[in-house]
Protein backbone atom coordinates (compact mmCIF):
# COMPACT_ATOMS: atom_id res chain seq x y z
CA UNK A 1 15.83 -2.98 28.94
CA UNK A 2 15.12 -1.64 25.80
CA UNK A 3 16.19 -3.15 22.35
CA UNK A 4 16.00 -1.45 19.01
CA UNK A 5 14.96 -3.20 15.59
CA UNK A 6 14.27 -2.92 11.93
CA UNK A 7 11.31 -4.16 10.51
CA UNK A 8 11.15 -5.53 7.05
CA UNK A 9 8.42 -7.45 5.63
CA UNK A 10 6.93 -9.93 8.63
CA UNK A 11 10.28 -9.67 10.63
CA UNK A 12 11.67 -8.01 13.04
CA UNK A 13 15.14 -7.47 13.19
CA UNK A 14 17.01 -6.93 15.95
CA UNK A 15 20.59 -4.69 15.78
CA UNK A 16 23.22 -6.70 16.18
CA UNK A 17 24.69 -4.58 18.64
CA UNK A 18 22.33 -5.45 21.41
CA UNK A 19 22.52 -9.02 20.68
CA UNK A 20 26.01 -9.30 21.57
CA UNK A 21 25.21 -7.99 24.88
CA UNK A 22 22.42 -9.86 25.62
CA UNK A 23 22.34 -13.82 26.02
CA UNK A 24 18.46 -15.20 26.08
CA UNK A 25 17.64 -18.70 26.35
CA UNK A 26 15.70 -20.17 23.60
CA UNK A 27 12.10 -20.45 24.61
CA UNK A 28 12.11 -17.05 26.38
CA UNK A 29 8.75 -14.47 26.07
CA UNK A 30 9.54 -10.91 25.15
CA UNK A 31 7.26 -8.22 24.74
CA UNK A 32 7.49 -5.67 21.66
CA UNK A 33 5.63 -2.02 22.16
CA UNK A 34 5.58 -0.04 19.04
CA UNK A 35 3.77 3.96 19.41
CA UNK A 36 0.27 4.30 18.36
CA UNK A 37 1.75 6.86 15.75
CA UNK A 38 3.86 4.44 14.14
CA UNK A 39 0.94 2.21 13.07
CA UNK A 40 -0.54 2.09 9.59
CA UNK A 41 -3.97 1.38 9.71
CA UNK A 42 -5.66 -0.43 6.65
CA UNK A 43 -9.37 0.76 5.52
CA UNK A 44 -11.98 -1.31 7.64
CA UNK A 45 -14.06 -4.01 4.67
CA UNK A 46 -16.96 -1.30 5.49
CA UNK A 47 -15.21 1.63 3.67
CA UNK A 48 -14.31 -0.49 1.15
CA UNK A 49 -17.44 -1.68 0.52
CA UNK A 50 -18.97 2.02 0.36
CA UNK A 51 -16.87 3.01 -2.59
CA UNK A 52 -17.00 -0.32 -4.67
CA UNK A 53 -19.32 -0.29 -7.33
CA UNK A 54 -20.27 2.97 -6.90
CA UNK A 55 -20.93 3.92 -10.56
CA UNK A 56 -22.89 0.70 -11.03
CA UNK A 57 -26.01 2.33 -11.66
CA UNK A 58 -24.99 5.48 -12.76
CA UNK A 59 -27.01 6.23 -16.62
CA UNK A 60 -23.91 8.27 -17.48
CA UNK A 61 -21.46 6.18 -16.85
CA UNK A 62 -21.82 3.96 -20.66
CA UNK A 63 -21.72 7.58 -22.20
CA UNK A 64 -18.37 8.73 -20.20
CA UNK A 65 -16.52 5.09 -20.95
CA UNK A 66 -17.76 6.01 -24.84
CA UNK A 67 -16.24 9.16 -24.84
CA UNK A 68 -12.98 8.04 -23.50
CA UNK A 69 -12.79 4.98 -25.73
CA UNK A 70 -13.71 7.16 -28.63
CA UNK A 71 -10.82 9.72 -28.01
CA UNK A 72 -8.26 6.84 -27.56
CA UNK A 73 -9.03 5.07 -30.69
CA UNK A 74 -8.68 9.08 -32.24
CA UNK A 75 -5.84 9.23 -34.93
CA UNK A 76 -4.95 12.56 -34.37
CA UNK A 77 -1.91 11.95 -37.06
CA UNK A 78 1.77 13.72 -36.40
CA UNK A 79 3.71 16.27 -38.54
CA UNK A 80 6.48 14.94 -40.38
CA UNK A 81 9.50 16.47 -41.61
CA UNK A 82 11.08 15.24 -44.02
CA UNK A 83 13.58 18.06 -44.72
């Protein structure tokens, strides 16, 4: 038999419409398969880790953060009509 459900958050919900036609006792094992394709894999630590910090020693990177702090703190005024 096959049942159908929703899942949202850590839960798994099952459609009320099989439930009714199915009585389980409490205590009873099921087994869930969900398809390969409907998995969501998270990054592995290792890619992660490849990736973090990897401007750490980079001798440009104090002149780029400059630059952009420099043209955020521009006043680069507005026009004003007063008309």
């Amino acid at each position: 038999m096959k049942i159908q459900g929703i899942i949202k958050g850590n839960t798994i919900e099952l459609s009320d419409v099989v439930l009714d036609k199915i009585v389980l006792p409490d205590g009873v094992k099921i087994s869930i398969e969900i398809p390969d394709d409907l998995i969501i894999k998270r990054p592995k630590w290792q890619e992660w880790e490849s990736i973090i910090g990897l401007w750490k020693d980079d001798p440009e990177i104090d002149e780029i953060f400059d630059i952009i702090n420099q043209e955020r703190h521009q006043d680069l005024g507005r026009e004003v009509n007063l008309d």
